[in-house]
PDB file of N, CA and C in Angstrom:
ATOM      1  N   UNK A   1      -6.162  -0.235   3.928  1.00  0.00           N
ATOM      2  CA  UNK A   1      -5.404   0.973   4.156  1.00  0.00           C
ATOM      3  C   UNK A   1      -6.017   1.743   5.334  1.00  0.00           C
ATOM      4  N   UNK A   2      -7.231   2.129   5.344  1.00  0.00           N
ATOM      5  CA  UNK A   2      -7.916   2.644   6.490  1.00  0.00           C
ATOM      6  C   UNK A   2      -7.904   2.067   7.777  1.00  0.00           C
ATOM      7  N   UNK A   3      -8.081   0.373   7.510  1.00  0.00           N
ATOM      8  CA  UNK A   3      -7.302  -0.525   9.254  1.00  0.00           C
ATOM      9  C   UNK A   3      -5.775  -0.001   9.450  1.00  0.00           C
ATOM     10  N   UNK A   4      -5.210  -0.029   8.492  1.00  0.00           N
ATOM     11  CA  UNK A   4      -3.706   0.353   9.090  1.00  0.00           C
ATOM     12  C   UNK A   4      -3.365   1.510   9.414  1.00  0.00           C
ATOM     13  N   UNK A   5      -4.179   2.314   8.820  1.00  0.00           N
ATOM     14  CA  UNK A   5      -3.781   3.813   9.129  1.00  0.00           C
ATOM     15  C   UNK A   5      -5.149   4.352  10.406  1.00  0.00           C
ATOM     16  N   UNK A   6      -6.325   3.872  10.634  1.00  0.00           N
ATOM     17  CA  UNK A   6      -6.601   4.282  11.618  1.00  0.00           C
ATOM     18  C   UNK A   6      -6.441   3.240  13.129  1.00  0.00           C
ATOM     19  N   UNK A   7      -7.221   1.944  12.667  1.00  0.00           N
ATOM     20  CA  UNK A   7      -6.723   1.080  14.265  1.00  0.00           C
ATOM     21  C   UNK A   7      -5.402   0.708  14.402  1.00  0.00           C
ATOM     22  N   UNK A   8      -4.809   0.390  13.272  1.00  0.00           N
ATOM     23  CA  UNK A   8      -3.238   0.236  13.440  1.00  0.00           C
ATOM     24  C   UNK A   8      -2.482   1.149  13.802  1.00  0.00           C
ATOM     25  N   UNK A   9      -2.909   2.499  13.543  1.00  0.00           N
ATOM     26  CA  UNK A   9      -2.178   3.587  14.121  1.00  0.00           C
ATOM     27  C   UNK A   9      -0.831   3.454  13.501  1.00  0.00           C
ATOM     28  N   UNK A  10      -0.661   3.063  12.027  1.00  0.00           N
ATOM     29  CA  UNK A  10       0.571   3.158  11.487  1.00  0.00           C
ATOM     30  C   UNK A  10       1.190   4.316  10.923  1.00  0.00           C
ATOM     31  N   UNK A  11       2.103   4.865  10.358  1.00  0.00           N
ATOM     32  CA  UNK A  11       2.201   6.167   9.524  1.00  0.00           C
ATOM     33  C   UNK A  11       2.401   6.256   8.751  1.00  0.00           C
ATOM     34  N   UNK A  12       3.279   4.345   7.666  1.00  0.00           N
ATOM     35  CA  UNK A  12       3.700   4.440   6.408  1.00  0.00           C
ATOM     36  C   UNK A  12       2.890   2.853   5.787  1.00  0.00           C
ATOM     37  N   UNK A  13       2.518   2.531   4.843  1.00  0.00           N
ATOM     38  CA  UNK A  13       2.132   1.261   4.643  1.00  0.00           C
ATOM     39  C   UNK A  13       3.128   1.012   2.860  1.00  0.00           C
ATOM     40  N   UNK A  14       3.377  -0.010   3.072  1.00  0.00           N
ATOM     41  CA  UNK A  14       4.308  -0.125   1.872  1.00  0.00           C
ATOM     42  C   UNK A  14       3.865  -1.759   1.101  1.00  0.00           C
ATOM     43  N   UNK A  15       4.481  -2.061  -0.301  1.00  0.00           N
ATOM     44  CA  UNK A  15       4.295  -3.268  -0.766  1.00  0.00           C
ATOM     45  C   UNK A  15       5.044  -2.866  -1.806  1.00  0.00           C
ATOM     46  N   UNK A  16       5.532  -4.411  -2.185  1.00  0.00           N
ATOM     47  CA  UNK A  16       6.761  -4.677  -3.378  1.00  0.00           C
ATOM     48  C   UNK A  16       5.707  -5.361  -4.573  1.00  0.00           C
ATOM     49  N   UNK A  17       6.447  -4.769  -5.339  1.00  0.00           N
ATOM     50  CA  UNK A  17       5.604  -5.896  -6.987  1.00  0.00           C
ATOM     51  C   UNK A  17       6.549  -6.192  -7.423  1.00  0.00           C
ATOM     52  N   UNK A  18       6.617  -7.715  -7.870  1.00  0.00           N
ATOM     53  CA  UNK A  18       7.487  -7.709  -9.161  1.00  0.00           C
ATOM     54  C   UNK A  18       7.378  -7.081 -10.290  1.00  0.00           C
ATOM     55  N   UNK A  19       8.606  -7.303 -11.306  1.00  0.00           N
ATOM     56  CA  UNK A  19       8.309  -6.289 -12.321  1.00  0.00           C
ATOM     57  C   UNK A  19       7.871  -7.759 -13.456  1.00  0.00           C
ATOM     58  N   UNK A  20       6.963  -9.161 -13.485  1.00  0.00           N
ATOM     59  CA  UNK A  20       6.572  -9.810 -14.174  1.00  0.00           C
ATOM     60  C   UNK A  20       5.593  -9.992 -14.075  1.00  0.00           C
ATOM     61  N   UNK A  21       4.636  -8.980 -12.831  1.00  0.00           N
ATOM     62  CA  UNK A  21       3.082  -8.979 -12.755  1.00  0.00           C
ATOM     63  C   UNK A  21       2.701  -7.475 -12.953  1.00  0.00           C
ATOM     64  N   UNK A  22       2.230  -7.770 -14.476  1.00  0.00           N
ATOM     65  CA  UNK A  22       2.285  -6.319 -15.057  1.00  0.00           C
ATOM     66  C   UNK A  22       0.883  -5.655 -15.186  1.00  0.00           C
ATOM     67  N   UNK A  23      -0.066  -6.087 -14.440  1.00  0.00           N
ATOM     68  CA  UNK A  23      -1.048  -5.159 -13.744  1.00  0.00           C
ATOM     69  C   UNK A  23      -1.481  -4.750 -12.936  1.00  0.00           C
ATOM     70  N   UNK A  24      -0.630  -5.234 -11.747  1.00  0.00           N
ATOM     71  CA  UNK A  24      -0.624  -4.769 -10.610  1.00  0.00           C
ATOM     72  C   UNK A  24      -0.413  -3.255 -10.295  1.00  0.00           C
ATOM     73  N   UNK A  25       0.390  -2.130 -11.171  1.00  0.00           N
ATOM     74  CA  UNK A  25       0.774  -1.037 -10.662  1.00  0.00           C
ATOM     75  C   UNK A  25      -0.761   0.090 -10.671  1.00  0.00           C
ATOM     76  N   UNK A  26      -1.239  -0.432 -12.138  1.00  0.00           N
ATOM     77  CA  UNK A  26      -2.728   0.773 -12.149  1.00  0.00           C
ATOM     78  C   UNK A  26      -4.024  -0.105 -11.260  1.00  0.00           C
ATOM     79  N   UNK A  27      -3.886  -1.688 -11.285  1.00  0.00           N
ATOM     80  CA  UNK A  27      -4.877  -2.231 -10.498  1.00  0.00           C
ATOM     81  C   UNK A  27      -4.948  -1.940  -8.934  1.00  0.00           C
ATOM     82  N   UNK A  28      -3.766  -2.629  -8.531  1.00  0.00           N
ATOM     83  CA  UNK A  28      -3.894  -2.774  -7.202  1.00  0.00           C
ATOM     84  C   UNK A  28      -2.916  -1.669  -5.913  1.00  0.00           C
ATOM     85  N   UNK A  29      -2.003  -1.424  -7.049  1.00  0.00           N
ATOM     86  CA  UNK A  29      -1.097  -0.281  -6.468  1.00  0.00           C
ATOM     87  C   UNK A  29      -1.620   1.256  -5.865  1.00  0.00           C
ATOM     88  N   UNK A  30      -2.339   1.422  -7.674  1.00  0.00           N
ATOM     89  CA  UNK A  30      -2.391   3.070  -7.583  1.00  0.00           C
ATOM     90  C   UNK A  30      -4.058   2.370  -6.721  1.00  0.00           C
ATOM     91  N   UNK A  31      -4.901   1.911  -7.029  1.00  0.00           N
ATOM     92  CA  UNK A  31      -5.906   1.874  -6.127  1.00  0.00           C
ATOM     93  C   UNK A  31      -6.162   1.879  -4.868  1.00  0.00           C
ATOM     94  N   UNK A  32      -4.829   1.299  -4.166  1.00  0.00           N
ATOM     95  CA  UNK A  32      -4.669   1.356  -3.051  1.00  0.00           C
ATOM     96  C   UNK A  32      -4.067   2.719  -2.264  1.00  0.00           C
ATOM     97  N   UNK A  33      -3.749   3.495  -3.723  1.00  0.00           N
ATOM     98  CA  UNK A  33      -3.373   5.118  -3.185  1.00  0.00           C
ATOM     99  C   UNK A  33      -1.728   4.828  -2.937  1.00  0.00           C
ATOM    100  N   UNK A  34      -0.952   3.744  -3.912  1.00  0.00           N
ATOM    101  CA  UNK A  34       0.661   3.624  -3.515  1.00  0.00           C
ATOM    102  C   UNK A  34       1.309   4.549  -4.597  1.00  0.00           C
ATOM    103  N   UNK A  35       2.029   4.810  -4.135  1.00  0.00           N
ATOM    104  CA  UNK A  35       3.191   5.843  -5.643  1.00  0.00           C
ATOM    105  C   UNK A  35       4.445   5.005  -5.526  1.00  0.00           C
ATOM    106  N   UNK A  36       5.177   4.753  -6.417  1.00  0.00           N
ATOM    107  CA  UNK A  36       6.419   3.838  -6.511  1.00  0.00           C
ATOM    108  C   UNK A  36       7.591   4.815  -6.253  1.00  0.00           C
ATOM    109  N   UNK A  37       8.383   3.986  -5.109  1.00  0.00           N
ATOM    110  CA  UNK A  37       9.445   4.330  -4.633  1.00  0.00           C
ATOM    111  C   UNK A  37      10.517   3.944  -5.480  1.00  0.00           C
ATOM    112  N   UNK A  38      10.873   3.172  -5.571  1.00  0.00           N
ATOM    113  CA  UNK A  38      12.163   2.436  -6.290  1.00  0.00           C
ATOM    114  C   UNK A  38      12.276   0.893  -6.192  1.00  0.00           C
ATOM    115  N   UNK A  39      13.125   1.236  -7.505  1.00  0.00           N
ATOM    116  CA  UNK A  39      13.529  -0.540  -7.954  1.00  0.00           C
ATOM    117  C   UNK A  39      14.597  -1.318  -7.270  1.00  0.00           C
ATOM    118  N   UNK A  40      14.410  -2.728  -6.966  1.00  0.00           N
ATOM    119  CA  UNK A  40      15.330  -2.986  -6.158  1.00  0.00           C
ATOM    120  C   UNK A  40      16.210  -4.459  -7.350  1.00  0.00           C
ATOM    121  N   UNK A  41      17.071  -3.952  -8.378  1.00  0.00           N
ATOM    122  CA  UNK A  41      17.008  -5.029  -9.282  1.00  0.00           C
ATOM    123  C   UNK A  41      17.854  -6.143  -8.716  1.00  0.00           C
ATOM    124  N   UNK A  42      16.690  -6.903  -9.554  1.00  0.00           N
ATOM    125  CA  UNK A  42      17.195  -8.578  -9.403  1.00  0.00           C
ATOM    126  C   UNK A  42      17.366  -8.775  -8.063  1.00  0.00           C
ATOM    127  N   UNK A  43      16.107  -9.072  -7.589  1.00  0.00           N
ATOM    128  CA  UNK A  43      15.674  -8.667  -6.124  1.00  0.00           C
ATOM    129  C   UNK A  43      16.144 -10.493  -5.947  1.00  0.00           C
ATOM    130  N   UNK A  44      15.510 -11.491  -6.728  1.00  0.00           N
ATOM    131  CA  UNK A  44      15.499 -12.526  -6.396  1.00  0.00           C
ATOM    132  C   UNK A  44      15.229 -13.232  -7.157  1.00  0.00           C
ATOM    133  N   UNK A  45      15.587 -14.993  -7.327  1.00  0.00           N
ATOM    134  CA  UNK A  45      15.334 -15.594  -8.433  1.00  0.00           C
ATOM    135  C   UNK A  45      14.326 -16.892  -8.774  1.00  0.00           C
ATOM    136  N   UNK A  46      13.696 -16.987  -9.194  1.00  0.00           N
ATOM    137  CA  UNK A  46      12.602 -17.967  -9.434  1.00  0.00           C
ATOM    138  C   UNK A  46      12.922 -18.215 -10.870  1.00  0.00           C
ATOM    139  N   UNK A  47      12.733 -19.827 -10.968  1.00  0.00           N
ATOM    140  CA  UNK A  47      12.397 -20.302 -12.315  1.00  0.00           C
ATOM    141  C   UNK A  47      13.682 -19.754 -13.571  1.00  0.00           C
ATOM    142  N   UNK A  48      14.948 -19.783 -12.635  1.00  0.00           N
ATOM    143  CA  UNK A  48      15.989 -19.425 -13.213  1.00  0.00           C
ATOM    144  C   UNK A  48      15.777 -18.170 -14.046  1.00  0.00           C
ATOM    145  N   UNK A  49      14.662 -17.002 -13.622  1.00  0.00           N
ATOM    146  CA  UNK A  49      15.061 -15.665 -13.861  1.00  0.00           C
ATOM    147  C   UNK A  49      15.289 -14.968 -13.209  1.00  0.00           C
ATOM    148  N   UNK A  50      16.050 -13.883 -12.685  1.00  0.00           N
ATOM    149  CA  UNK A  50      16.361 -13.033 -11.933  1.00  0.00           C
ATOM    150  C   UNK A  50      14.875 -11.846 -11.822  1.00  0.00           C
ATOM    151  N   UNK A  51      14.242 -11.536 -11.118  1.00  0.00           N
ATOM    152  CA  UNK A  51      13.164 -10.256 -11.073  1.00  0.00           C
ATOM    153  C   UNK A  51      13.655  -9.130 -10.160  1.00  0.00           C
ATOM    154  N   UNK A  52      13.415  -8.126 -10.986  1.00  0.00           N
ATOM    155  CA  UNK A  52      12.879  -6.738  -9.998  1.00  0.00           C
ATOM    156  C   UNK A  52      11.904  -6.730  -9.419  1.00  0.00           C
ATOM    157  N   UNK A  53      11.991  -6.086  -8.666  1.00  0.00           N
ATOM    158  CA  UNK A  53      10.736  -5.345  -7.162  1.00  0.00           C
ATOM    159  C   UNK A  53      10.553  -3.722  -6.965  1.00  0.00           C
ATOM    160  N   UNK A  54       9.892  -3.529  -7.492  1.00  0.00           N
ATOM    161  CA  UNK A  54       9.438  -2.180  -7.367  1.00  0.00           C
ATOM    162  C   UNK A  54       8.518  -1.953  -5.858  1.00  0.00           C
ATOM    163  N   UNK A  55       9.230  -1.040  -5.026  1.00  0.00           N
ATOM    164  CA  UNK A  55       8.738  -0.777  -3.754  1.00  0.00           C
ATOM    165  C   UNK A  55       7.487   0.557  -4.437  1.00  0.00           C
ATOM    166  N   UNK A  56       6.594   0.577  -3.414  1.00  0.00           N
ATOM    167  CA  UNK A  56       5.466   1.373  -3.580  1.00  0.00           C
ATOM    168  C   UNK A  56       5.001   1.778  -2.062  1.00  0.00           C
ATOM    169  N   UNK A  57       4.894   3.157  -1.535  1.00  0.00           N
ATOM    170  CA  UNK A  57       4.554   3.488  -0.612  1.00  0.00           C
ATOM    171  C   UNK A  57       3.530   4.192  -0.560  1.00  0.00           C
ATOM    172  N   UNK A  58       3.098   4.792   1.131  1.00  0.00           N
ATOM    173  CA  UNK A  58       2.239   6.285   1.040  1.00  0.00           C
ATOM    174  C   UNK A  58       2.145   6.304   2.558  1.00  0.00           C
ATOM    175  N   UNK A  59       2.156   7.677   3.207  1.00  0.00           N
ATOM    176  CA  UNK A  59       2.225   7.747   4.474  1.00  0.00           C
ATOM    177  C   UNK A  59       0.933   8.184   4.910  1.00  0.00           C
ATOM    178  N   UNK A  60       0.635   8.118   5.856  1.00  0.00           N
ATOM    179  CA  UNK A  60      -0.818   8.629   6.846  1.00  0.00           C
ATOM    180  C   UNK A  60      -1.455   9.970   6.186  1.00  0.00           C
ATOM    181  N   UNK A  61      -0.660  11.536   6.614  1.00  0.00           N
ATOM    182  CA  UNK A  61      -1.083  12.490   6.124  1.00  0.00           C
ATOM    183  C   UNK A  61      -1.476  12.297   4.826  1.00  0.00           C
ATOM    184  N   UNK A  62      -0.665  12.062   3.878  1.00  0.00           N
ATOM    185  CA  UNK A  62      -0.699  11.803   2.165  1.00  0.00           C
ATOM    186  C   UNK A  62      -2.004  10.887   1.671  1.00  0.00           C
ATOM    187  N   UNK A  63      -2.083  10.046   2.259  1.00  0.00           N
ATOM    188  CA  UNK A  63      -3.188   8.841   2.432  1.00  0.00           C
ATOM    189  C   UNK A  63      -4.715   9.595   2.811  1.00  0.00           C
ATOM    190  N   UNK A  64      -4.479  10.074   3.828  1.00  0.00           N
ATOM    191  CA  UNK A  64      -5.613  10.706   3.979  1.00  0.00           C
ATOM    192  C   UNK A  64      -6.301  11.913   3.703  1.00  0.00           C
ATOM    193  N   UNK A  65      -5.507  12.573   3.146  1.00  0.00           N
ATOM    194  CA  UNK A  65      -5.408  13.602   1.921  1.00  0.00           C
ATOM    195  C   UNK A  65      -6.506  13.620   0.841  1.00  0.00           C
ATOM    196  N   UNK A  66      -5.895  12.431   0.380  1.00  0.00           N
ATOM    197  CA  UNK A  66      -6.876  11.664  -1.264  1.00  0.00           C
ATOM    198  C   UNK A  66      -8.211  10.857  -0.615  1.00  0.00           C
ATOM    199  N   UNK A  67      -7.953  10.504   0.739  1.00  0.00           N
ATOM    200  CA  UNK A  67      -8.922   9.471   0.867  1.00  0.00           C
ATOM    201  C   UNK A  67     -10.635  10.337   0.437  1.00  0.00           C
ATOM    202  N   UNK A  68     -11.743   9.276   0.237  1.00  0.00           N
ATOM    203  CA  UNK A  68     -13.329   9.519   0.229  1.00  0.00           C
ATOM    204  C   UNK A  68     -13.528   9.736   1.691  1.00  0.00           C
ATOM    205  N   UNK A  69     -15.051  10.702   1.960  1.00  0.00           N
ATOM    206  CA  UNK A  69     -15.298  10.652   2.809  1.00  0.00           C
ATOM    207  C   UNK A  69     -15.770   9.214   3.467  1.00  0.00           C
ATOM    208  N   UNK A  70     -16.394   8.282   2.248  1.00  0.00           N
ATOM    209  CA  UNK A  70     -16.447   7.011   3.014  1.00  0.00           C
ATOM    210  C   UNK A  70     -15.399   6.495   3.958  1.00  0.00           C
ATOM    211  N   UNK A  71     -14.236   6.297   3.283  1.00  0.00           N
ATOM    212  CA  UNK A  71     -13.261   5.276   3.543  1.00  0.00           C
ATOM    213  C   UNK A  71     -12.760   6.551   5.127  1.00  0.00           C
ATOM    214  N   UNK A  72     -12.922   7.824   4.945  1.00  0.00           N
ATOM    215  CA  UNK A  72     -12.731   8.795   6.166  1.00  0.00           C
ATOM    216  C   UNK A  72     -13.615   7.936   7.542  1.00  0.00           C
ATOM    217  N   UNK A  73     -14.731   7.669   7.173  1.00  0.00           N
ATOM    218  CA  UNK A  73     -15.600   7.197   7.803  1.00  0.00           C
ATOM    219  C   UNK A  73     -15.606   6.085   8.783  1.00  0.00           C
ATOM    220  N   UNK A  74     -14.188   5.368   7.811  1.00  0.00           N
ATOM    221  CA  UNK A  74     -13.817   3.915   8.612  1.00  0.00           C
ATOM    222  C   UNK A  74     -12.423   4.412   9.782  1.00  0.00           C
ATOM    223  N   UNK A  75     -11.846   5.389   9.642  1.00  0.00           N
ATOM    224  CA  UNK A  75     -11.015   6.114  10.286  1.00  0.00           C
ATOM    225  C   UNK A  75     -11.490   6.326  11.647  1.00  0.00           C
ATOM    226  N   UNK A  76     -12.331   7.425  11.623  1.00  0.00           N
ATOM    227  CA  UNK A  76     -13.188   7.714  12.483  1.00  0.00           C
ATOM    228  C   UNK A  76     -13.531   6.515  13.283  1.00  0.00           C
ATOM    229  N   UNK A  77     -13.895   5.666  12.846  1.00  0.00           N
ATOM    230  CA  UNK A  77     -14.563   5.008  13.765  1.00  0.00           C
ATOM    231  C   UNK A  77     -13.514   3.875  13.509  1.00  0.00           C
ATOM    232  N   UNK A  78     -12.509   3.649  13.858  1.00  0.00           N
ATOM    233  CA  UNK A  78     -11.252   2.568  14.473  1.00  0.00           C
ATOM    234  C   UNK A  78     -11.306   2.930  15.592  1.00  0.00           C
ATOM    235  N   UNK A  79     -11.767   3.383  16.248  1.00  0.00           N
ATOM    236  CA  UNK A  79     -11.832   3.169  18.244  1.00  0.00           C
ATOM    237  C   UNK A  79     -12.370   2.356  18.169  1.00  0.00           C
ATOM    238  N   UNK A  80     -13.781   2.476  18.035  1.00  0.00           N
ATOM    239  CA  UNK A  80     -14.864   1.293  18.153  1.00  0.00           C
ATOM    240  C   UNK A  80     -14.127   0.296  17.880  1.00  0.00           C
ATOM    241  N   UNK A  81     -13.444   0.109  16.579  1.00  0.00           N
ATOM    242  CA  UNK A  81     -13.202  -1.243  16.887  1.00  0.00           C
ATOM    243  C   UNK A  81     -12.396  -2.338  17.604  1.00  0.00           C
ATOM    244  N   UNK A  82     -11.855  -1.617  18.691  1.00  0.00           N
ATOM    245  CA  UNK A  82     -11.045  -2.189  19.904  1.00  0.00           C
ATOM    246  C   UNK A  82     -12.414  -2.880  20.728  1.00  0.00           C
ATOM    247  N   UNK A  83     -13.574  -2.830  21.026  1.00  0.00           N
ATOM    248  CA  UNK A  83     -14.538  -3.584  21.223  1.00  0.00           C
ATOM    249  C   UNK A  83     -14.517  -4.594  20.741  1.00  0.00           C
ATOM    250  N   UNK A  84     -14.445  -4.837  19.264  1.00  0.00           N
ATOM    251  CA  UNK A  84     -15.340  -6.113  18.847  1.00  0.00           C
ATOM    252  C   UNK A  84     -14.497  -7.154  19.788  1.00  0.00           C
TER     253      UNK A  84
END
């Protein structure tokens, strides 16, 4: 999140879950600082079931809001990393 929002210079970062991987929303979602946008049902079909996709976003300001001063830290210093 901090590469995309500081060297990427992005403003929104987004990701879909299905709704049959059911720990993804408190594991990897909210950890990543996403809040769920909306469902997109029966997004697509595998294994002859139809699944939902729950979109999950968060924009730059909002993101960096909540962020630690650590992860601030990696912000800051995304210039530098146009060097490596």
């Amino acid at each position: 999140m901090a590469y995309g929002f500081g060297h990427l210079r992005l403003h929104r970062i987004w990701a879909g879950r299905r709704s049959d991987h059911h720990f993804m929303p408190q594991v990897v979602m909210r950890a990543a600082g996403l809040r769920p946008e909306a469902t997109l049902r029966q997004l697509f079909r595998t294994r002859g079931c139809w699944h939902d996709v729950t979109t999950y976003a968060t924009v730059a300001p909002e993101w960096k809001s909540r962020a630690t001063p650590r992860v601030l830290a990696i912000l800051d210093g995304a210039a530098h990393l146009d060097r490596v």
